[in-house]
PDB file of N, CA and C in Angstrom:
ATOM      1  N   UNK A   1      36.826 -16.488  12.237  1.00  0.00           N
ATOM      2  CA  UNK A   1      35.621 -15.936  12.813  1.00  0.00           C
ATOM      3  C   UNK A   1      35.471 -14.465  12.440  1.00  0.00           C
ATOM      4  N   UNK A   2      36.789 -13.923  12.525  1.00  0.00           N
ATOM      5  CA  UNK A   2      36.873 -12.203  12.127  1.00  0.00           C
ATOM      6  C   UNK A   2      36.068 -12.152  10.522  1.00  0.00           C
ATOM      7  N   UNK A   3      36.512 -12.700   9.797  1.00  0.00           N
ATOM      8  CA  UNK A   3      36.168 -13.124   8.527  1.00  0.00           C
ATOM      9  C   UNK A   3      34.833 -13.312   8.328  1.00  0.00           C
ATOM     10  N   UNK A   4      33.969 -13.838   8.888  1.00  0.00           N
ATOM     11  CA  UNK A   4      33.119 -14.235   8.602  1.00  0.00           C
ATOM     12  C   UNK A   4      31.536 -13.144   9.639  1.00  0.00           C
ATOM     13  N   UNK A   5      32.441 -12.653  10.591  1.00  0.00           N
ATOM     14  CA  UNK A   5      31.759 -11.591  10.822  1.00  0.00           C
ATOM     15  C   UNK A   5      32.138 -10.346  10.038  1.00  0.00           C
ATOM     16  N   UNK A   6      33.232  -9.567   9.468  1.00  0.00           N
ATOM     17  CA  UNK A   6      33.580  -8.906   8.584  1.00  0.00           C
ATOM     18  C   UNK A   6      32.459  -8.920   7.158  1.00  0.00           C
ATOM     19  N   UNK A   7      32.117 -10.195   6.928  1.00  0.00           N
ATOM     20  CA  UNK A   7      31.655 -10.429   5.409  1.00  0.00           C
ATOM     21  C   UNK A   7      30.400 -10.018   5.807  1.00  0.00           C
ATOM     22  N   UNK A   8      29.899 -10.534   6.796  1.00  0.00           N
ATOM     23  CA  UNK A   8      27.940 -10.194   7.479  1.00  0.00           C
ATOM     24  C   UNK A   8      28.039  -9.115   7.491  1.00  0.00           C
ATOM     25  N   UNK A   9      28.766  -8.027   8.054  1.00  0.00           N
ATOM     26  CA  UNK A   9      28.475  -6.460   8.231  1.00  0.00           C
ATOM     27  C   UNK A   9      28.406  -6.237   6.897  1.00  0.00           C
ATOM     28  N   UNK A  10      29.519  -6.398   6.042  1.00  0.00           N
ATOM     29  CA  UNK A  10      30.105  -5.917   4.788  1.00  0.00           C
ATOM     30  C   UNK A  10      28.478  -6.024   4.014  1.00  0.00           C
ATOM     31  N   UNK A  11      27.773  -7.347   4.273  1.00  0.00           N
ATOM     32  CA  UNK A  11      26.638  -7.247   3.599  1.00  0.00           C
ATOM     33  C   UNK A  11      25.245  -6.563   3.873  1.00  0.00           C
ATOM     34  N   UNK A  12      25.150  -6.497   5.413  1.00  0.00           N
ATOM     35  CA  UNK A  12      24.196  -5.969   6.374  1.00  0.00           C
ATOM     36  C   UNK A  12      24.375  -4.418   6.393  1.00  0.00           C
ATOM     37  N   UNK A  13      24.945  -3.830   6.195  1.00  0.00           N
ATOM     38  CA  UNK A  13      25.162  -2.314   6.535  1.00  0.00           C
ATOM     39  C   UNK A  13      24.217  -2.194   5.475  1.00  0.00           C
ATOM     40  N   UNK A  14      24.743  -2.383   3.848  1.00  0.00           N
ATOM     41  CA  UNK A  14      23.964  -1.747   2.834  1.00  0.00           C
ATOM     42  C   UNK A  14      22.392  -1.745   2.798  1.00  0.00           C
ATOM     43  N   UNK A  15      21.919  -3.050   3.512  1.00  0.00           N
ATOM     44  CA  UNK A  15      20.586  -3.675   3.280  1.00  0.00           C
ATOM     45  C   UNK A  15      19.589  -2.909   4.590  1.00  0.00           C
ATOM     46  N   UNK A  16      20.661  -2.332   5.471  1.00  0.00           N
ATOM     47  CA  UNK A  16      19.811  -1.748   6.260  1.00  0.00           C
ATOM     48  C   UNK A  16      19.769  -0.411   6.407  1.00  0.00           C
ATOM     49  N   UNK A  17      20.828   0.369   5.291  1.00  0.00           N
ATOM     50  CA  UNK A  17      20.738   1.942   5.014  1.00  0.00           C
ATOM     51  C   UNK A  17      19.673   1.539   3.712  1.00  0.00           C
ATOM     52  N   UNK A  18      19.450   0.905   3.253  1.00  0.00           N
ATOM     53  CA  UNK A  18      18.370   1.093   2.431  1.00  0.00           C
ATOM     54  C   UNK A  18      16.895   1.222   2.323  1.00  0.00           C
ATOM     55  N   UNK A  19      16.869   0.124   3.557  1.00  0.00           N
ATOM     56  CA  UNK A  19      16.066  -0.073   4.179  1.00  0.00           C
ATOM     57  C   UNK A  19      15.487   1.578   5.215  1.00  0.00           C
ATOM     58  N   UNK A  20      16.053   2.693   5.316  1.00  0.00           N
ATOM     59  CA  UNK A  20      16.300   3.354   6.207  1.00  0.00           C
ATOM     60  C   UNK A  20      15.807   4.744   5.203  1.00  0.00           C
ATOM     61  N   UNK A  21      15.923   4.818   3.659  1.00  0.00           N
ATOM     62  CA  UNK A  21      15.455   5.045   2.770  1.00  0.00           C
ATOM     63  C   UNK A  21      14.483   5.135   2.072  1.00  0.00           C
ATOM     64  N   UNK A  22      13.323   4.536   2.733  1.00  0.00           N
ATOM     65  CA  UNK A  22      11.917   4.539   2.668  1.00  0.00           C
ATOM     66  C   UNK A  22      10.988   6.015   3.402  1.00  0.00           C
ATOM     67  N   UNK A  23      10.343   6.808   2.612  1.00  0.00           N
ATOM     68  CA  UNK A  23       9.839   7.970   3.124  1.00  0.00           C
ATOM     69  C   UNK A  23       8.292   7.503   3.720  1.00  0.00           C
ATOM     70  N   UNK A  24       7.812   7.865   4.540  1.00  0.00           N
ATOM     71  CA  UNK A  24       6.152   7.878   5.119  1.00  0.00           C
ATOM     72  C   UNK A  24       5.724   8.730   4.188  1.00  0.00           C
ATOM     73  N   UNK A  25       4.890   8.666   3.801  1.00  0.00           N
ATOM     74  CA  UNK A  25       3.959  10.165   2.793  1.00  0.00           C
ATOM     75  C   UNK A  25       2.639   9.752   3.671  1.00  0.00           C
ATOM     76  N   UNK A  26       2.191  11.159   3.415  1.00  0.00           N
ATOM     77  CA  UNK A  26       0.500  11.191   4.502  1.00  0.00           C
ATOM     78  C   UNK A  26      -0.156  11.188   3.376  1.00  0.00           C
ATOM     79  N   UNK A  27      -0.761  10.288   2.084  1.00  0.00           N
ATOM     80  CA  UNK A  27      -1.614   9.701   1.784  1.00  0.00           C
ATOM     81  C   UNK A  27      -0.858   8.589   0.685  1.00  0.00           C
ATOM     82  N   UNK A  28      -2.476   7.910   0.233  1.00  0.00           N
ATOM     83  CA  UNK A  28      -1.991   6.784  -1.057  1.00  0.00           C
ATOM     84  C   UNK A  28      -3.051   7.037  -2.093  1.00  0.00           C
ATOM     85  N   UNK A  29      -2.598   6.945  -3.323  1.00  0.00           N
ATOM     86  CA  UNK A  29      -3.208   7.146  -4.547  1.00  0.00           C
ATOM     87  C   UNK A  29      -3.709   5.488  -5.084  1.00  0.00           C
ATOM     88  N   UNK A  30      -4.778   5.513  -4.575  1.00  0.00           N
ATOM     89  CA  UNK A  30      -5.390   3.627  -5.461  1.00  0.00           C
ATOM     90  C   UNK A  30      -6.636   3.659  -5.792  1.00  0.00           C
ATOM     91  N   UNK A  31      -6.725   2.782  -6.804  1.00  0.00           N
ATOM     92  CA  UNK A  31      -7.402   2.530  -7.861  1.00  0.00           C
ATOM     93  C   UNK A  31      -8.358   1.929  -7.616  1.00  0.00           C
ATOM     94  N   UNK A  32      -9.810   2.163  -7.893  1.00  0.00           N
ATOM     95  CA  UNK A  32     -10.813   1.351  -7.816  1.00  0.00           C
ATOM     96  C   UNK A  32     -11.930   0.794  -8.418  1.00  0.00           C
ATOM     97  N   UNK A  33     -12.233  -0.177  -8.783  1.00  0.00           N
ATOM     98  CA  UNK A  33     -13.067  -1.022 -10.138  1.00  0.00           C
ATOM     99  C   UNK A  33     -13.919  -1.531  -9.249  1.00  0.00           C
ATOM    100  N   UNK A  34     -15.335  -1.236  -9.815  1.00  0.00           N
ATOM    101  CA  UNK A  34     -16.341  -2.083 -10.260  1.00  0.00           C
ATOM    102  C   UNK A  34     -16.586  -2.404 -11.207  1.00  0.00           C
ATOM    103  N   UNK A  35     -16.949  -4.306 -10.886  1.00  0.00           N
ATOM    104  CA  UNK A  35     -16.731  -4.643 -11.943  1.00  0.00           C
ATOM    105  C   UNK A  35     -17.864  -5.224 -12.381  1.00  0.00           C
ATOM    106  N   UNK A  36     -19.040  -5.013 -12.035  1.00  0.00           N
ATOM    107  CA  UNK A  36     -20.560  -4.978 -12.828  1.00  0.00           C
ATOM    108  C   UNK A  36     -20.634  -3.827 -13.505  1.00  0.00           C
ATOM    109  N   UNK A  37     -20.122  -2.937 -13.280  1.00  0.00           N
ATOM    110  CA  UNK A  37     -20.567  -1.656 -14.194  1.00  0.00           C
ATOM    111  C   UNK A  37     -19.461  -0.629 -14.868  1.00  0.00           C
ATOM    112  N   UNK A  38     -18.251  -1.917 -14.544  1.00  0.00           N
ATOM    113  CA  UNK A  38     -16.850  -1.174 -15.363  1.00  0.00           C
ATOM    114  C   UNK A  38     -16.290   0.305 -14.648  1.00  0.00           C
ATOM    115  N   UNK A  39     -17.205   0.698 -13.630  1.00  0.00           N
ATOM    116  CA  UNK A  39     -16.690   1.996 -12.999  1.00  0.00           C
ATOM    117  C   UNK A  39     -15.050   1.726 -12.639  1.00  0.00           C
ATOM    118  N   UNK A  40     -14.408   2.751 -13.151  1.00  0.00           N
ATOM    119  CA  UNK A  40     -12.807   2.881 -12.797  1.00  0.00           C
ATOM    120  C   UNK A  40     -12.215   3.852 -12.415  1.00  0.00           C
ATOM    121  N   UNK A  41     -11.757   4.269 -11.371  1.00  0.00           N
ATOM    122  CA  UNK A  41     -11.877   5.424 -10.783  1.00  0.00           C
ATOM    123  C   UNK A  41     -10.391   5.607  -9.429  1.00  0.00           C
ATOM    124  N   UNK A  42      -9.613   6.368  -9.523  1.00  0.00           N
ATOM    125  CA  UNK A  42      -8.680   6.826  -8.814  1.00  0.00           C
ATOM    126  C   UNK A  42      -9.084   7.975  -7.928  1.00  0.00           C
ATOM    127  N   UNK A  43      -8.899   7.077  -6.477  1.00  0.00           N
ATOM    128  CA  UNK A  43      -8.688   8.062  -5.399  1.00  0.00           C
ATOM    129  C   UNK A  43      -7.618   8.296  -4.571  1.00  0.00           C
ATOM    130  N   UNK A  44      -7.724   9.407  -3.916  1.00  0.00           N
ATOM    131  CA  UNK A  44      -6.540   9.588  -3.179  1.00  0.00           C
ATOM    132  C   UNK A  44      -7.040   9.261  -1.377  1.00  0.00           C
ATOM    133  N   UNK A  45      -6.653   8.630  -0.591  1.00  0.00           N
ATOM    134  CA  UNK A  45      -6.855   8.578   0.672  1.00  0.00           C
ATOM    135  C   UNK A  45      -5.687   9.169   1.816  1.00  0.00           C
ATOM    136  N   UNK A  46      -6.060  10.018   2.216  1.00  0.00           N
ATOM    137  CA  UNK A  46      -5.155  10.340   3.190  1.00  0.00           C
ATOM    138  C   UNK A  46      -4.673   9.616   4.699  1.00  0.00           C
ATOM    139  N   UNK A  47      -3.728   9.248   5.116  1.00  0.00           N
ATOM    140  CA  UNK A  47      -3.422   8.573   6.466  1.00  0.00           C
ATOM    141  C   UNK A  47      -4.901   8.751   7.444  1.00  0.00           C
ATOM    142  N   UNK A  48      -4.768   7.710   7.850  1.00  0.00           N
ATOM    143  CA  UNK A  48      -6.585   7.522   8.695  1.00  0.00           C
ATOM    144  C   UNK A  48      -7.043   8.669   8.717  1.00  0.00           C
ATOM    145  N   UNK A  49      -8.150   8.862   7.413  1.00  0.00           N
ATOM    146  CA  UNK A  49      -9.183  10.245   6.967  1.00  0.00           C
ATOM    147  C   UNK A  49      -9.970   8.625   5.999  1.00  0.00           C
ATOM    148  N   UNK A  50     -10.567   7.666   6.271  1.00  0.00           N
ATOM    149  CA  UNK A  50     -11.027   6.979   5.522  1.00  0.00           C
ATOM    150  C   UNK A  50     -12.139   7.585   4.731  1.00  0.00           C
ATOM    151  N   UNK A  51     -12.277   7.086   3.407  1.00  0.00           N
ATOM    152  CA  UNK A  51     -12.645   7.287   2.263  1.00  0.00           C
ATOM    153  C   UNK A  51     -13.975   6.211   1.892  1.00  0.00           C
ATOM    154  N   UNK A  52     -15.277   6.938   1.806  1.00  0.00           N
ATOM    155  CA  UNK A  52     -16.207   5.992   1.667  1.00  0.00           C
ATOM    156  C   UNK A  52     -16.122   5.751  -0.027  1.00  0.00           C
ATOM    157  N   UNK A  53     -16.243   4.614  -0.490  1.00  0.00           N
ATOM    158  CA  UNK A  53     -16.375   4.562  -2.049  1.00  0.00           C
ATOM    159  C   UNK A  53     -17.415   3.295  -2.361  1.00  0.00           C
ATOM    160  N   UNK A  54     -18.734   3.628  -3.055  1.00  0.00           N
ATOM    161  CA  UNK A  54     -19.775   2.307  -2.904  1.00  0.00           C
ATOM    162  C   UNK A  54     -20.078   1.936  -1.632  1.00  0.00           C
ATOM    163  N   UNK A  55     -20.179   0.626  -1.702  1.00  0.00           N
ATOM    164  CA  UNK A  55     -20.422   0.453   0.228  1.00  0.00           C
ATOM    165  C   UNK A  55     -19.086  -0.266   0.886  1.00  0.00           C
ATOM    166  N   UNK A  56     -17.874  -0.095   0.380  1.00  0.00           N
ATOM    167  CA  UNK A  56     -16.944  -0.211   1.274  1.00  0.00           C
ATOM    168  C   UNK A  56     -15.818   1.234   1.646  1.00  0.00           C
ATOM    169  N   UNK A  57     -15.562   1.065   3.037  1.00  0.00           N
ATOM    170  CA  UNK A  57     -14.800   2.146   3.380  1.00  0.00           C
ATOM    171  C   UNK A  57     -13.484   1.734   3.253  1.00  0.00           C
ATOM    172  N   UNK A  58     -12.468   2.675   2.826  1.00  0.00           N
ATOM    173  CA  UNK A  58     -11.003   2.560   2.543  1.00  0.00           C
ATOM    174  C   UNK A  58     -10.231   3.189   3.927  1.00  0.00           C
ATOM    175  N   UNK A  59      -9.552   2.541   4.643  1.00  0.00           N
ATOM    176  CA  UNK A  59      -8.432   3.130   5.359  1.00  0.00           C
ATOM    177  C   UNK A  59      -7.342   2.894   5.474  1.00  0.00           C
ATOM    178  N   UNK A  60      -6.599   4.221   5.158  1.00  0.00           N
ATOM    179  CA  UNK A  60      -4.929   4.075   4.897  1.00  0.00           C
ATOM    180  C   UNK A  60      -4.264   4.075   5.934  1.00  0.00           C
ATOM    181  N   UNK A  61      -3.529   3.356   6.524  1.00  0.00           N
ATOM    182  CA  UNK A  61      -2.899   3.741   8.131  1.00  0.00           C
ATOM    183  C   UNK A  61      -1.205   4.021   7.604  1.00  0.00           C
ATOM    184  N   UNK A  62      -1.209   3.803   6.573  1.00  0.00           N
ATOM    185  CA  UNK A  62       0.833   3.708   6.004  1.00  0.00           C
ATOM    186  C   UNK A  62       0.514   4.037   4.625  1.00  0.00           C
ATOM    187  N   UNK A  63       1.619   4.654   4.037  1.00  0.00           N
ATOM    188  CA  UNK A  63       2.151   4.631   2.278  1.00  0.00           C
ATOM    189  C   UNK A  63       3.234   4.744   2.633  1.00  0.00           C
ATOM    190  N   UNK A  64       4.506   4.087   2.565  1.00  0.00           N
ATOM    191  CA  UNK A  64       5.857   4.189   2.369  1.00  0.00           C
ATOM    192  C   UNK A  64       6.179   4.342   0.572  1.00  0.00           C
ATOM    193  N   UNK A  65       7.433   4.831   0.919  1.00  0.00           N
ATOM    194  CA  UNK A  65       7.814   4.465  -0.871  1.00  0.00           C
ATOM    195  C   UNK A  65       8.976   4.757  -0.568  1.00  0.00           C
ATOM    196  N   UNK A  66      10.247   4.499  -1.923  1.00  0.00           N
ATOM    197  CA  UNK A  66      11.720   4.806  -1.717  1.00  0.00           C
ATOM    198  C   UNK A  66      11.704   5.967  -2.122  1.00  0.00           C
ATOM    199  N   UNK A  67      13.098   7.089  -1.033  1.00  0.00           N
ATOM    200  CA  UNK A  67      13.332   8.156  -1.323  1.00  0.00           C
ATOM    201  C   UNK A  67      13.572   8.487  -2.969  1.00  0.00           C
ATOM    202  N   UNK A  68      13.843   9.708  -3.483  1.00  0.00           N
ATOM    203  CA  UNK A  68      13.650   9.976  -4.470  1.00  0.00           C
ATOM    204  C   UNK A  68      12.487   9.860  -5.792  1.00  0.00           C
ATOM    205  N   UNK A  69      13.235   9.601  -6.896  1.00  0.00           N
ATOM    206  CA  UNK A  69      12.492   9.827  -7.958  1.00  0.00           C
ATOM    207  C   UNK A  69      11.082   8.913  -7.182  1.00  0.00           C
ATOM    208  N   UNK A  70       9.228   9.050  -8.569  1.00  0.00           N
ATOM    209  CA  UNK A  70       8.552   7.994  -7.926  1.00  0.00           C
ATOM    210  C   UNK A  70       8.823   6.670  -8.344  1.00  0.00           C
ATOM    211  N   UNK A  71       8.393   6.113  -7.670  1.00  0.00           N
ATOM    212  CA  UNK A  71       8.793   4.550  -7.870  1.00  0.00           C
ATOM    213  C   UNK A  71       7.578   3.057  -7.845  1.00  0.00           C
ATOM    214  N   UNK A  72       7.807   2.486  -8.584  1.00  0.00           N
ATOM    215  CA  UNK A  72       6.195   1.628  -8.605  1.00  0.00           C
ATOM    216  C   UNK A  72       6.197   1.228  -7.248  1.00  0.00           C
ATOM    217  N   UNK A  73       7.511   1.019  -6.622  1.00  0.00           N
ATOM    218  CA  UNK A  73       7.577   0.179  -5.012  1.00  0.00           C
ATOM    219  C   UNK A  73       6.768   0.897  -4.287  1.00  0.00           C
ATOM    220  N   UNK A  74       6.001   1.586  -4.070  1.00  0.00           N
ATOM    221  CA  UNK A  74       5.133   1.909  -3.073  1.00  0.00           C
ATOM    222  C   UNK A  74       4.534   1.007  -2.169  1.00  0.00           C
ATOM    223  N   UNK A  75       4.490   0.663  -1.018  1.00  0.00           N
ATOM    224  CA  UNK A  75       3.612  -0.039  -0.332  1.00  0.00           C
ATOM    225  C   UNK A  75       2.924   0.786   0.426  1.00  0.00           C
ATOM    226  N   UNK A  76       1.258   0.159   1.142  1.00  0.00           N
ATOM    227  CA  UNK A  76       0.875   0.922   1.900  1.00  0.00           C
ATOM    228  C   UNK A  76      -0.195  -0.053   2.715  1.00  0.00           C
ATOM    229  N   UNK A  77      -0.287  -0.026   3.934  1.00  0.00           N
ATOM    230  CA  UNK A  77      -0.697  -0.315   4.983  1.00  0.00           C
ATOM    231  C   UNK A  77      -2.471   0.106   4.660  1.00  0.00           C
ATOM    232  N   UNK A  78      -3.567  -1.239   3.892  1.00  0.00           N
ATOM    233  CA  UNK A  78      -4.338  -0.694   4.125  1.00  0.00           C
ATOM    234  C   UNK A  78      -5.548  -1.707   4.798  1.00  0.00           C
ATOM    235  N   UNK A  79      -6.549  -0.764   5.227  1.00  0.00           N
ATOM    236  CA  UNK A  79      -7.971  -1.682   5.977  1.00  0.00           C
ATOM    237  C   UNK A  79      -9.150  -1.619   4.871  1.00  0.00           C
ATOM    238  N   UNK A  80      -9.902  -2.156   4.558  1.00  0.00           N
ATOM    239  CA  UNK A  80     -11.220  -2.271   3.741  1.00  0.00           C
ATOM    240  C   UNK A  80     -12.139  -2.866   4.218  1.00  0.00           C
ATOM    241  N   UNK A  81     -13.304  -2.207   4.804  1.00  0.00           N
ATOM    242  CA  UNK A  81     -14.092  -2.658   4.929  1.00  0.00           C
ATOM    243  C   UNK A  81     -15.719  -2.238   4.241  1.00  0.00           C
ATOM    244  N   UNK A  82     -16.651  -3.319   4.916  1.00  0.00           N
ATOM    245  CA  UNK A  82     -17.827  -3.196   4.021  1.00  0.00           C
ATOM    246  C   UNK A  82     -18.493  -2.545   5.016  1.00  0.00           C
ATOM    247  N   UNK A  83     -18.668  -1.049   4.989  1.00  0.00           N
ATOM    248  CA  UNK A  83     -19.905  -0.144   6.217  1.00  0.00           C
ATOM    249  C   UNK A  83     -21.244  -0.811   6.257  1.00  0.00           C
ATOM    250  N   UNK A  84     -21.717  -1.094   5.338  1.00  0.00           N
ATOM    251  CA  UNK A  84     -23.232  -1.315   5.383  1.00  0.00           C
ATOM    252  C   UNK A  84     -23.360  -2.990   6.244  1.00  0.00           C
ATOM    253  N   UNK A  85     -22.246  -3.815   6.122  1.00  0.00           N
ATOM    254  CA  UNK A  85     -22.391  -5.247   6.858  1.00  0.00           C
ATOM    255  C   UNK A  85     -21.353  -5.071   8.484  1.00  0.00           C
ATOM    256  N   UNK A  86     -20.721  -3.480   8.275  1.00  0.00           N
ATOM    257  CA  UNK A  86     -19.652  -3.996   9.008  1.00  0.00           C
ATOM    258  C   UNK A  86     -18.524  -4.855   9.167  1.00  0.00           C
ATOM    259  N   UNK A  87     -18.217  -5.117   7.963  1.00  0.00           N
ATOM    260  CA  UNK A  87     -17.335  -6.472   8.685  1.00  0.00           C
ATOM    261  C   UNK A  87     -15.935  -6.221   7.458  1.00  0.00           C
ATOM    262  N   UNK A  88     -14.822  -6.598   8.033  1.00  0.00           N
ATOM    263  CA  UNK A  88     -13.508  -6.125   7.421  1.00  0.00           C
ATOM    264  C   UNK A  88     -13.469  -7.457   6.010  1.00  0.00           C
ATOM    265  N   UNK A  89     -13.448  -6.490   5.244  1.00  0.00           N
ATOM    266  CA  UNK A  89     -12.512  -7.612   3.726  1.00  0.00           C
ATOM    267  C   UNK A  89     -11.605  -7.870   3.553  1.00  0.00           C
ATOM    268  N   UNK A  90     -10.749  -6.949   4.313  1.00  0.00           N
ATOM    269  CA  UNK A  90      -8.702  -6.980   4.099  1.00  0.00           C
ATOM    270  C   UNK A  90      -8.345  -5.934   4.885  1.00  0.00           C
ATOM    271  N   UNK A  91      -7.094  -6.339   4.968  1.00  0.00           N
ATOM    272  CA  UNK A  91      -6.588  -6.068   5.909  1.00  0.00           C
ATOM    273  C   UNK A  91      -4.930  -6.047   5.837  1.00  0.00           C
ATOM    274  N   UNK A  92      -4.127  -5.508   5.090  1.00  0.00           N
ATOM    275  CA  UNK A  92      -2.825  -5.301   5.150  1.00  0.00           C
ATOM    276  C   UNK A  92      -2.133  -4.681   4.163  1.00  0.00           C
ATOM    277  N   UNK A  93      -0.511  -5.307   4.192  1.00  0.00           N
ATOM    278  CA  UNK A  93       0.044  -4.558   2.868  1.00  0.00           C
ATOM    279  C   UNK A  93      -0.451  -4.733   1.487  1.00  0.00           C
ATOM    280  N   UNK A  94      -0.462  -3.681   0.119  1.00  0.00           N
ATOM    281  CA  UNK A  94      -0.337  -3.580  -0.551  1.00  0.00           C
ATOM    282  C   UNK A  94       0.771  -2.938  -1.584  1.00  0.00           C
ATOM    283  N   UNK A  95       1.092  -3.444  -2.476  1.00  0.00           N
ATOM    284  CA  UNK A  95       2.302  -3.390  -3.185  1.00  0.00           C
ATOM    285  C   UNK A  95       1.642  -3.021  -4.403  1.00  0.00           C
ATOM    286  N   UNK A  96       2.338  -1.649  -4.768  1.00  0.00           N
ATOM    287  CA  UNK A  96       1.489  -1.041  -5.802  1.00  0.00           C
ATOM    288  C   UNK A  96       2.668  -1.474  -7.054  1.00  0.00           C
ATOM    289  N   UNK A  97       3.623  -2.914  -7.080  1.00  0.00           N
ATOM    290  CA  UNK A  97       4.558  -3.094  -8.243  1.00  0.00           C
ATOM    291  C   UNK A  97       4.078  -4.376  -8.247  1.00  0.00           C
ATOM    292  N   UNK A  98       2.951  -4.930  -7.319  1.00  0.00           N
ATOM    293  CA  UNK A  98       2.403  -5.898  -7.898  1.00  0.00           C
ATOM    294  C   UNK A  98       1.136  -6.588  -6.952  1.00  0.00           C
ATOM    295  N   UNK A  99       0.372  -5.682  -7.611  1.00  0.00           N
ATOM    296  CA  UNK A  99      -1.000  -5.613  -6.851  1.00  0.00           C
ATOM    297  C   UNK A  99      -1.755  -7.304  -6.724  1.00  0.00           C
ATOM    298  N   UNK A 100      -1.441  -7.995  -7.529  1.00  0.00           N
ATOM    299  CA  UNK A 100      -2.119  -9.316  -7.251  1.00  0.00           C
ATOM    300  C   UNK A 100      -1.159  -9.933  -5.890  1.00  0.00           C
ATOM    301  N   UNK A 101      -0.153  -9.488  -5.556  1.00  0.00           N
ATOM    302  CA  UNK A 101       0.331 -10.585  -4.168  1.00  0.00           C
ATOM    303  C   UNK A 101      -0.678 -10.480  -3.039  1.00  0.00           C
ATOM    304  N   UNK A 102      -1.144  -9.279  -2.775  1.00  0.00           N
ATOM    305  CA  UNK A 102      -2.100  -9.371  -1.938  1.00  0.00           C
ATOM    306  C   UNK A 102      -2.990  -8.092  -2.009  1.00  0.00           C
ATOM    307  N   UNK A 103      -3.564  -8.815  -2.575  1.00  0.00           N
ATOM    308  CA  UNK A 103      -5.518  -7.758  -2.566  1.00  0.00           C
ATOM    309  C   UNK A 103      -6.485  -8.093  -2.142  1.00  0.00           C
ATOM    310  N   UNK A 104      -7.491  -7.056  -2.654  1.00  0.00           N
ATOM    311  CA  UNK A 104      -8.946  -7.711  -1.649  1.00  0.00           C
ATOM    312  C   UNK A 104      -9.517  -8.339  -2.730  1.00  0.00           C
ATOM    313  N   UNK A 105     -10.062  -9.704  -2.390  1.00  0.00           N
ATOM    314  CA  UNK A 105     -10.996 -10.641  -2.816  1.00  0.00           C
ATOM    315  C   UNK A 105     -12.085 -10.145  -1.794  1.00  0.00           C
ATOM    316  N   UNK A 106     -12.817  -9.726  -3.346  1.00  0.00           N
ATOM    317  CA  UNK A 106     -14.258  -9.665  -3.424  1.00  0.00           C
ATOM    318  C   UNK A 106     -14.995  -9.822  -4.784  1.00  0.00           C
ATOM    319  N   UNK A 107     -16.036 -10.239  -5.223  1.00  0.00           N
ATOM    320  CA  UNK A 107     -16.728 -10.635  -5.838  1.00  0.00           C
ATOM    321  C   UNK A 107     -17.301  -9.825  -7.149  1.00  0.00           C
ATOM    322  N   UNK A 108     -17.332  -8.128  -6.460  1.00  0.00           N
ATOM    323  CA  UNK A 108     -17.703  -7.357  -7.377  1.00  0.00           C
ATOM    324  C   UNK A 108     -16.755  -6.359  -7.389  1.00  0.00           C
ATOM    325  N   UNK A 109     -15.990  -5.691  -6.134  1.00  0.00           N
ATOM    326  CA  UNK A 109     -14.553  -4.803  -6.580  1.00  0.00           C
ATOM    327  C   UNK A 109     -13.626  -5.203  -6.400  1.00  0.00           C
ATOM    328  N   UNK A 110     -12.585  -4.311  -6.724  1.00  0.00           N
ATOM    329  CA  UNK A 110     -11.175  -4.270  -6.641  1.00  0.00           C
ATOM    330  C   UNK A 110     -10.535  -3.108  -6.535  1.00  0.00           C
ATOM    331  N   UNK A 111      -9.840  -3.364  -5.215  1.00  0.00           N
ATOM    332  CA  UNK A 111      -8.531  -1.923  -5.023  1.00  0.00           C
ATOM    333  C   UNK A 111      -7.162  -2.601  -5.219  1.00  0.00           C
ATOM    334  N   UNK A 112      -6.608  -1.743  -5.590  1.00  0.00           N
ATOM    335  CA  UNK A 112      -5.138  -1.833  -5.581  1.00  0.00           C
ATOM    336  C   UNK A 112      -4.552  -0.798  -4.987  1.00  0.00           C
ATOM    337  N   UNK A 113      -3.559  -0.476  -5.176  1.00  0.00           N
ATOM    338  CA  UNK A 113      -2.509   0.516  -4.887  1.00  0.00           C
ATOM    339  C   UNK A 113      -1.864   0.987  -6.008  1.00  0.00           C
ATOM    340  N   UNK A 114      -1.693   2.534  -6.726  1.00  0.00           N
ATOM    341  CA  UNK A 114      -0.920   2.827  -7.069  1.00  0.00           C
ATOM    342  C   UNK A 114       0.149   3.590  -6.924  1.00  0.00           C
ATOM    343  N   UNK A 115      -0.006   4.725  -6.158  1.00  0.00           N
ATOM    344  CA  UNK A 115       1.829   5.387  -5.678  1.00  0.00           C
ATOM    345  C   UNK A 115       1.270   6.024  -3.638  1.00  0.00           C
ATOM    346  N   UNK A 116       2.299   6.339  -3.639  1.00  0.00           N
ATOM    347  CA  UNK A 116       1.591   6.944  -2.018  1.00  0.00           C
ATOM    348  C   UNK A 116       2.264   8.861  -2.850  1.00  0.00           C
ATOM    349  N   UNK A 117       1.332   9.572  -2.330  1.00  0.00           N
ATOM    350  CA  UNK A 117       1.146  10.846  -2.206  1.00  0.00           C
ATOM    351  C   UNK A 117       1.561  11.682  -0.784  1.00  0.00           C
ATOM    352  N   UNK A 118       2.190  12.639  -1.309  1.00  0.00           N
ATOM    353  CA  UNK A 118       2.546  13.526  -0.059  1.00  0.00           C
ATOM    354  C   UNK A 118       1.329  15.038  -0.157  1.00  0.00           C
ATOM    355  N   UNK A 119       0.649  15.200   1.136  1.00  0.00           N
ATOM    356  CA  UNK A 119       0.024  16.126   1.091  1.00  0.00           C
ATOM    357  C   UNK A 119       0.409  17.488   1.656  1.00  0.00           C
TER     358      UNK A 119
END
C-alpha cells in the first residue's frame, strides 16, 4: 500500500507544481478575420475592458500562459458576443496552440487566440 501511495505522490507532486506555473497576464493578443472582405487584423483586449470589433463584442475575463519564455500554450477565458442582436456566440476557453479545438462558429468571422499580454 506504502508503494503504491509513494508512486501517486512521486507522480502528482510534479503535475501539480506545474500546474502552479501558469502566470494570469491582464490582457490577450487575438486575431481577427473577416471573411467576406479578407479583413485580418490583431487586437489586444485587456481583462474585462471589452473590445468592440464589427458588430461583435470581445470579452477577456482570463489569459493564462506558462511562466517564462512565450509560449504558443496560452489559454484564455473568452465571451463573444453579437451587440447589435445581443445574444452570446461563445463562450469559453481558447487555446492559442490550437485554435480549432474550440472557437467561435460563425458564418462570416473568426477569432482565435494568439499569446496573452501583460500590461
Amino acid at each position: 500500500m506504502r508503494r503504491y501511495f509513494a508512486a501517486i505522490l512521486f507522480f502528482l507532486i510534479p503535475a501539480l507544481s506545474a500546474a502552479q506555473q501558469a502566470r494570469e497576464n491582464g490582457a490577450a493578443e487575438l486575431r481577427w478575420l473577416d471573411r467576406t472582405t479578407g479583413a485580418l487584423q490583431n487586437i489586444i483586449v485587456a481583462q474585462e475592458a471589452p473590445v468592440k470589433q464589427g458588430p461583435l463584442e470581445i470579452h477577456v475575463h482570463s489569459c493564462r500562459s506558462p511562466l517564462g519564455e512565450v509560449s504558443p500554450d496560452a489559454f484564455a477565458l473568452v465571451q463573444i458576443t453579437d451587440w447589435q442582436r445581443d445574444e452570446t456566440l461563445f463562450e469559453g476557453w481558447m487555446v492559442a496552440s490550437s485554435p480549432a479545438l474550440n472557437a467561435l462558429e460563425h458564418p462570416r468571422y473568426d477569432v482565435w487566440v494568439l499569446r496573452c499580454k501583460t500590461l
